[in-house]
Each structure stands twice: as C-alpha cells, then as structure tokens.
C-alpha atoms as a PDB file:
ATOM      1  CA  UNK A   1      12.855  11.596 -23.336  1.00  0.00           C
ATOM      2  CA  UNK A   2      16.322  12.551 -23.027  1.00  0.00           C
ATOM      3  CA  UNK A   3      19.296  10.294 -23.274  1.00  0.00           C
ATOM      4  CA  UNK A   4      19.445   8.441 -20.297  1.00  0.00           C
ATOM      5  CA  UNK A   5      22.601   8.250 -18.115  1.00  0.00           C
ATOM      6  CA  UNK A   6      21.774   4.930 -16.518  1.00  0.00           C
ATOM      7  CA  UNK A   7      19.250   2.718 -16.059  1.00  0.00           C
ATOM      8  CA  UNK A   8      18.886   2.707 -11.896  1.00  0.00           C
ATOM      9  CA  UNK A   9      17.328  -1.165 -10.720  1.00  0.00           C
ATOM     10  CA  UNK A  10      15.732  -1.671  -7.435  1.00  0.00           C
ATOM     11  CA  UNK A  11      13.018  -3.357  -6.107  1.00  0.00           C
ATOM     12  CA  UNK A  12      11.320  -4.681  -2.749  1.00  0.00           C
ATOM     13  CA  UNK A  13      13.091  -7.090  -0.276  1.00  0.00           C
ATOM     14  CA  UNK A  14      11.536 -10.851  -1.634  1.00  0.00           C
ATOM     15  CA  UNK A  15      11.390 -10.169  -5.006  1.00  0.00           C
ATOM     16  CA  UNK A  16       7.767  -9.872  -6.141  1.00  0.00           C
ATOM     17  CA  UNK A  17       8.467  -6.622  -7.138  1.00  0.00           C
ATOM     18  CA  UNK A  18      10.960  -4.619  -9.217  1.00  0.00           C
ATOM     19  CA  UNK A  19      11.460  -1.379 -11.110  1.00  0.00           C
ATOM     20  CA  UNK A  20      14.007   0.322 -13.781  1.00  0.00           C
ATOM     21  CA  UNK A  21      14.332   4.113 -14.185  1.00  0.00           C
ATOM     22  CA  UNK A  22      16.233   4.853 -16.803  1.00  0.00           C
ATOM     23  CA  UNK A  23      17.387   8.435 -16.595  1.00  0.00           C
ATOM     24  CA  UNK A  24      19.513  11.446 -16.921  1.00  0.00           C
ATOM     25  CA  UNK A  25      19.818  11.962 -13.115  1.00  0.00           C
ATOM     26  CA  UNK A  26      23.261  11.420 -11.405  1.00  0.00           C
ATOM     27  CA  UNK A  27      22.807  10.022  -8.283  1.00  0.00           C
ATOM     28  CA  UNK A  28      25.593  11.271  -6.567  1.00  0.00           C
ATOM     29  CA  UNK A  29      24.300  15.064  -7.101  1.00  0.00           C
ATOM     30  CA  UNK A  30      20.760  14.324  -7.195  1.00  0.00           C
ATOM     31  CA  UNK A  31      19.134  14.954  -3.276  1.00  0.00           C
ATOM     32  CA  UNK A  32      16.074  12.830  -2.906  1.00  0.00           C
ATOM     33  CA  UNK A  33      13.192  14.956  -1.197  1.00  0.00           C
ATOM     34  CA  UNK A  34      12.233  13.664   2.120  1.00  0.00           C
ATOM     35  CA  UNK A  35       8.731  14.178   2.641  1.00  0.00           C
ATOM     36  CA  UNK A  36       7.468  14.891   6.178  1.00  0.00           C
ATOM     37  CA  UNK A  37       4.415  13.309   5.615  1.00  0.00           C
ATOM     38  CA  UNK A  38       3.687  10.778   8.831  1.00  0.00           C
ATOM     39  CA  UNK A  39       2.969   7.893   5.918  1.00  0.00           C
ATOM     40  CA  UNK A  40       6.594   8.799   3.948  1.00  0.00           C
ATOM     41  CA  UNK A  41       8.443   9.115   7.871  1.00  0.00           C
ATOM     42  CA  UNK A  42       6.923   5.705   9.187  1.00  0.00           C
ATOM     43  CA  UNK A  43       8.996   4.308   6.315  1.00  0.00           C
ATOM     44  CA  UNK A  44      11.691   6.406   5.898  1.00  0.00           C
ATOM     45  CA  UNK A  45      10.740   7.738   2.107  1.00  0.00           C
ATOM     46  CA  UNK A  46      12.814   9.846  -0.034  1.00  0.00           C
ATOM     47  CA  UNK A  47      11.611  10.182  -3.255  1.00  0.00           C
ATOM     48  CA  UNK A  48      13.071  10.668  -6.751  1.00  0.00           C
ATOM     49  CA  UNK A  49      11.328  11.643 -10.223  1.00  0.00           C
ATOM     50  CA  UNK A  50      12.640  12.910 -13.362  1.00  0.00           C
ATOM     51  CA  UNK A  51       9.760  14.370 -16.024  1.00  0.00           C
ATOM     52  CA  UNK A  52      12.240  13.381 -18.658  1.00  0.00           C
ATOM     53  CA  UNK A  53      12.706   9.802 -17.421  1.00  0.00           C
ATOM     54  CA  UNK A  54      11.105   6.568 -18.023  1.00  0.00           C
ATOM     55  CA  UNK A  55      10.171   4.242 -15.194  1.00  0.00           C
ATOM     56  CA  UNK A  56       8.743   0.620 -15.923  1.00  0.00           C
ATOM     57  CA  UNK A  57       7.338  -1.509 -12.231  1.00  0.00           C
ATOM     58  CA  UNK A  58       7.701  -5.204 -12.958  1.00  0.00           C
ATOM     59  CA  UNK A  59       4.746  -6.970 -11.069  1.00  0.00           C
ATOM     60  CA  UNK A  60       6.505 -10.642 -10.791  1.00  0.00           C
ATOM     61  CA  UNK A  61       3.699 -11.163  -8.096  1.00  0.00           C
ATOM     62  CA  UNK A  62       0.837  -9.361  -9.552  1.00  0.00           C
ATOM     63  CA  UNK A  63      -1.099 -10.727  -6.302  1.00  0.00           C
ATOM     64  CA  UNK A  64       1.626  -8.463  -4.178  1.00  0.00           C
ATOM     65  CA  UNK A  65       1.351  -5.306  -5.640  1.00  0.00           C
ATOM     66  CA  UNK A  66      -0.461  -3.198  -2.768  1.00  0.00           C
ATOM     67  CA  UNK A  67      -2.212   0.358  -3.498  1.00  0.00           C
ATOM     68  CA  UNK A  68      -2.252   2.502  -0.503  1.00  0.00           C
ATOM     69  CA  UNK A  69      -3.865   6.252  -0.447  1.00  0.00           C
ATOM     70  CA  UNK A  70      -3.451   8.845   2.276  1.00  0.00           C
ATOM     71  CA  UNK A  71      -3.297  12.041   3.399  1.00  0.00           C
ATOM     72  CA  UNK A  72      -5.147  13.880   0.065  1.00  0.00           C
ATOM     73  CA  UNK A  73      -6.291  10.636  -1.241  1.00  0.00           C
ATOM     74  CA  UNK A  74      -5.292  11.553  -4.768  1.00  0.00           C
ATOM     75  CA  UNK A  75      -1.965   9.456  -4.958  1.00  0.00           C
ATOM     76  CA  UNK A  76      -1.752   6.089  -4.889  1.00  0.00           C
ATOM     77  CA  UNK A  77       1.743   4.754  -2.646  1.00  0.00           C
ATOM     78  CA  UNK A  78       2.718   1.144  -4.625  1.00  0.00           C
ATOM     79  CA  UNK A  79       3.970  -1.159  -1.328  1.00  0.00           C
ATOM     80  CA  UNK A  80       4.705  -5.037  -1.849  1.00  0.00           C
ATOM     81  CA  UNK A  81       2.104  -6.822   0.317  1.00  0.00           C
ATOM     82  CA  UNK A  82       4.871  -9.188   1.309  1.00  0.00           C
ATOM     83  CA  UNK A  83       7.927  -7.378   2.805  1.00  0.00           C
ATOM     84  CA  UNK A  84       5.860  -4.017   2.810  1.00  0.00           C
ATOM     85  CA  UNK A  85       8.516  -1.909   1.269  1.00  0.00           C
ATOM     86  CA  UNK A  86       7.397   0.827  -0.381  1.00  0.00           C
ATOM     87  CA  UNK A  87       8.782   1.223  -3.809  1.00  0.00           C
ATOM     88  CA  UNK A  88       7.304   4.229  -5.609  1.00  0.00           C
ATOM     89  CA  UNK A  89       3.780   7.083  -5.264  1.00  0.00           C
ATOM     90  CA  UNK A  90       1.877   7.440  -8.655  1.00  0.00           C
ATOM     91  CA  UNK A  91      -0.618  10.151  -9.591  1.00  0.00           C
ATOM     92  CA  UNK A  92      -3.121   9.173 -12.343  1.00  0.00           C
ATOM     93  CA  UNK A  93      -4.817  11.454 -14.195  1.00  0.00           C
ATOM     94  CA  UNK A  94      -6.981  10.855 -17.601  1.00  0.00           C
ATOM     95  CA  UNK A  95      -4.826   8.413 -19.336  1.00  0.00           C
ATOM     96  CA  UNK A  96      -1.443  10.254 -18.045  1.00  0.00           C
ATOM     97  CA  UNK A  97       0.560   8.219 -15.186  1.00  0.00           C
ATOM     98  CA  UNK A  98       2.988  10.168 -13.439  1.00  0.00           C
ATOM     99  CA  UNK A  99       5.500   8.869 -10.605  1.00  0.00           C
ATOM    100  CA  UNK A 100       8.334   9.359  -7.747  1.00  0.00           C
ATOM    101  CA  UNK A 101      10.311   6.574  -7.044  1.00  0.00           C
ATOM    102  CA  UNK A 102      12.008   6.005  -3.198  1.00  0.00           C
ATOM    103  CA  UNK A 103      15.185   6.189  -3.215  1.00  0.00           C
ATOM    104  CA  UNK A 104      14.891   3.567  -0.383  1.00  0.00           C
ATOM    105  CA  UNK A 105      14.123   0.550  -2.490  1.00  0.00           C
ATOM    106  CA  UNK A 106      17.211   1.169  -5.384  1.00  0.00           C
ATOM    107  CA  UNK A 107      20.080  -0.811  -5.419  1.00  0.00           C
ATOM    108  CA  UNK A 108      22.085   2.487  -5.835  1.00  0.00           C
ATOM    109  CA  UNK A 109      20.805   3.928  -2.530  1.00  0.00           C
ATOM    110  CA  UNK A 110      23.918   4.966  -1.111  1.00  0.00           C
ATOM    111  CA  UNK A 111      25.219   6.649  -3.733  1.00  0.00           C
ATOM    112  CA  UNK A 112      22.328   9.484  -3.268  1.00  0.00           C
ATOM    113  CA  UNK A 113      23.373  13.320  -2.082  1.00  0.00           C
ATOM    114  CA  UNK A 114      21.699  13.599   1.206  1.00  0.00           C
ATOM    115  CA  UNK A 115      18.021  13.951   1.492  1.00  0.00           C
ATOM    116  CA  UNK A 116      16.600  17.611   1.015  1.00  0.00           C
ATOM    117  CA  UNK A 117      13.327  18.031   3.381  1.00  0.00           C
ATOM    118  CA  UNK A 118       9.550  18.579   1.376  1.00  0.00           C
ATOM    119  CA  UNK A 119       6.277  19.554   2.750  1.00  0.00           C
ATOM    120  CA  UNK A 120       4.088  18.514  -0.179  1.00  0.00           C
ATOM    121  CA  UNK A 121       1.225  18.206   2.662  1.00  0.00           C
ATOM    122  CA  UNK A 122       1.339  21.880   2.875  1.00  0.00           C
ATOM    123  CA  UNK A 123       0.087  23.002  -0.355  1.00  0.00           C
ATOM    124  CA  UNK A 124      -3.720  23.049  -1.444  1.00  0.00           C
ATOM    125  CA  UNK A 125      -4.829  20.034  -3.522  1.00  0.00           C
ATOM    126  CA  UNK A 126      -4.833  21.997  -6.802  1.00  0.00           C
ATOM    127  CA  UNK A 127      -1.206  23.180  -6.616  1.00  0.00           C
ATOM    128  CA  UNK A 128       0.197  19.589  -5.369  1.00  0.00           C
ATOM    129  CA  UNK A 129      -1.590  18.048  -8.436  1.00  0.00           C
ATOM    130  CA  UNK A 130       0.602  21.056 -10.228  1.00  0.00           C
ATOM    131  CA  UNK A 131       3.685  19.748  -8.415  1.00  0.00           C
ATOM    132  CA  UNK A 132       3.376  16.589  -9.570  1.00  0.00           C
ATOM    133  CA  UNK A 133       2.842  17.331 -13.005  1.00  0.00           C
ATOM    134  CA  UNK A 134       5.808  19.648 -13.231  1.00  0.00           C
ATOM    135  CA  UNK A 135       8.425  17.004 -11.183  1.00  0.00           C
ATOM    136  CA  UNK A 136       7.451  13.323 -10.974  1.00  0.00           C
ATOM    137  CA  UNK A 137       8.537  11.274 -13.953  1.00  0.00           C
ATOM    138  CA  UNK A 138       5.531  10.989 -16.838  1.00  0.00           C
ATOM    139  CA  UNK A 139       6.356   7.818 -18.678  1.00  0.00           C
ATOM    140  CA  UNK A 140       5.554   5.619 -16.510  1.00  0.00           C
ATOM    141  CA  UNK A 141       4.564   1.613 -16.953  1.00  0.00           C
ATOM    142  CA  UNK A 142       3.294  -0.733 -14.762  1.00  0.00           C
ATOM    143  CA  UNK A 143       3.925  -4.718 -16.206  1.00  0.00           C
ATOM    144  CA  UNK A 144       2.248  -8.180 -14.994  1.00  0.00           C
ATOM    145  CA  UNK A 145       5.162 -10.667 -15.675  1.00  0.00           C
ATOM    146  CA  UNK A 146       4.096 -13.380 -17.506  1.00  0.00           C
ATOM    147  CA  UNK A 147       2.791 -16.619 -15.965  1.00  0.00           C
ATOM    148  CA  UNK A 148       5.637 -18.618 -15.115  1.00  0.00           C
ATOM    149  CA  UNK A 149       8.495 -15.900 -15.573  1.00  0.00           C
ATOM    150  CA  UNK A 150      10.190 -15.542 -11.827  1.00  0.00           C
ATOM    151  CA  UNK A 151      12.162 -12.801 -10.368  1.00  0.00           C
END
C-alpha cells in the first residue's frame, strides 16, 4: 500500500454503518465514475476505488448491513437496511475482496471533480471481472463492532 494522503470517513444516514478509506487519492482531482447502470442511477452512485488503498466497513448494526446483487449477479452492492443508502459494491473472489466506494455516502462529497460517465454493463462478464481487478481497491475489510460499542 502506498502512503496514504488521507483517511476519507463516511457512512450511511443513521449511523449503523460506516467506512474509512485511507488513500493516496486527492479528492479534488479524482472524478468518481458514474455508472449508468439503472441500480447505480436510481441512487445516484458514483463510485471511487484505489488498488493501492485500504478500505475498512464498520458494521455498528451488523443486523443492517444489506447485500444486494444485480445486473451480472457477480457483485454484491453493501446498502444499510435502515436509511437504504448505498455505501460501497464488492467483488469476491477466492479469498481476495475487492471494492468501489460511492462517493455519495463520504463526508468529503463535495470536494469530488465532477463525475466522469462508465458503462461497466457493457462489457462481457470476463472482462468486467478484469476491470475490477485492475481498479477497485483490494484491501478491503468488513468489521462487526463489538456488542455494546455504538456509532
């Protein structure tokens, strides 16, 4: 991993779920990709990822962590069952975990460069595996909080 820049916080809109990247991405020249995807356009998506990064989802509500496949079916999108906001897509394969995070759901939001459009839907299954592989962040956690720890 390289050295990271900043750690960038976020997480959904009550709480049961958060997230740290902690990366060498500037936000303010980093476009998120917008992916036309009717699931990532019915809530506004634009993801983030960074192979070199390392991105840890705090469950504080294990319970509220939601797992939603479309399109492909080989992605999983990560939405709090709560306030439904999507917070990142994650691609498991073997015992690698790879992610994108939306940009959507970071506390540093507006500081973004504008959206650049994707078509990930477009490609065969074998090459958007590739994609994935070569772009979305590969150290990737997901952590239970402990019993009794809140947000």
């Amino acid at each position: 991993m390289t050295t990271p820049f900043c750690t960038l916080e976020g997480g959904c809109h009550c709480g049961a779920i958060t997230l740290a990247l902690s990366t060498a991405l500037v936000p303010a020249t980093t476009p998120p990709r917008a992916c036309d995807c009717s699931f990532c356009r019915a809530h506004g998506a634009a993801w983030i990822s960074d192979p070199e990064a390392g991105l840890v989802i705090h469950t504080h509500r294990p319970d509220r962590l939601r797992r939603y496949r479309q399109g492909s079916q080989a992605a999983q999108f990560l939405l709090c069952g709560d306030c439904g906001v999507l917070m990142a897509v994650v691609f498991e394969e073997g015992d690698q975990r790879f992610a994108a995070v939306n940009v959507a759901c970071l506390q540093a939001r507006d500081t973004f460069a504008p959206p650049v459009a994707a078509s990930p839907q477009s490609l065969p299954p074998d090459e958007k595996t590739a994609r994935w592989r070569r772009l979305w962040t590969r150290d990737v956690q997901v952590v239970a909080a402990r019993v009794g720890v809140s947000p």
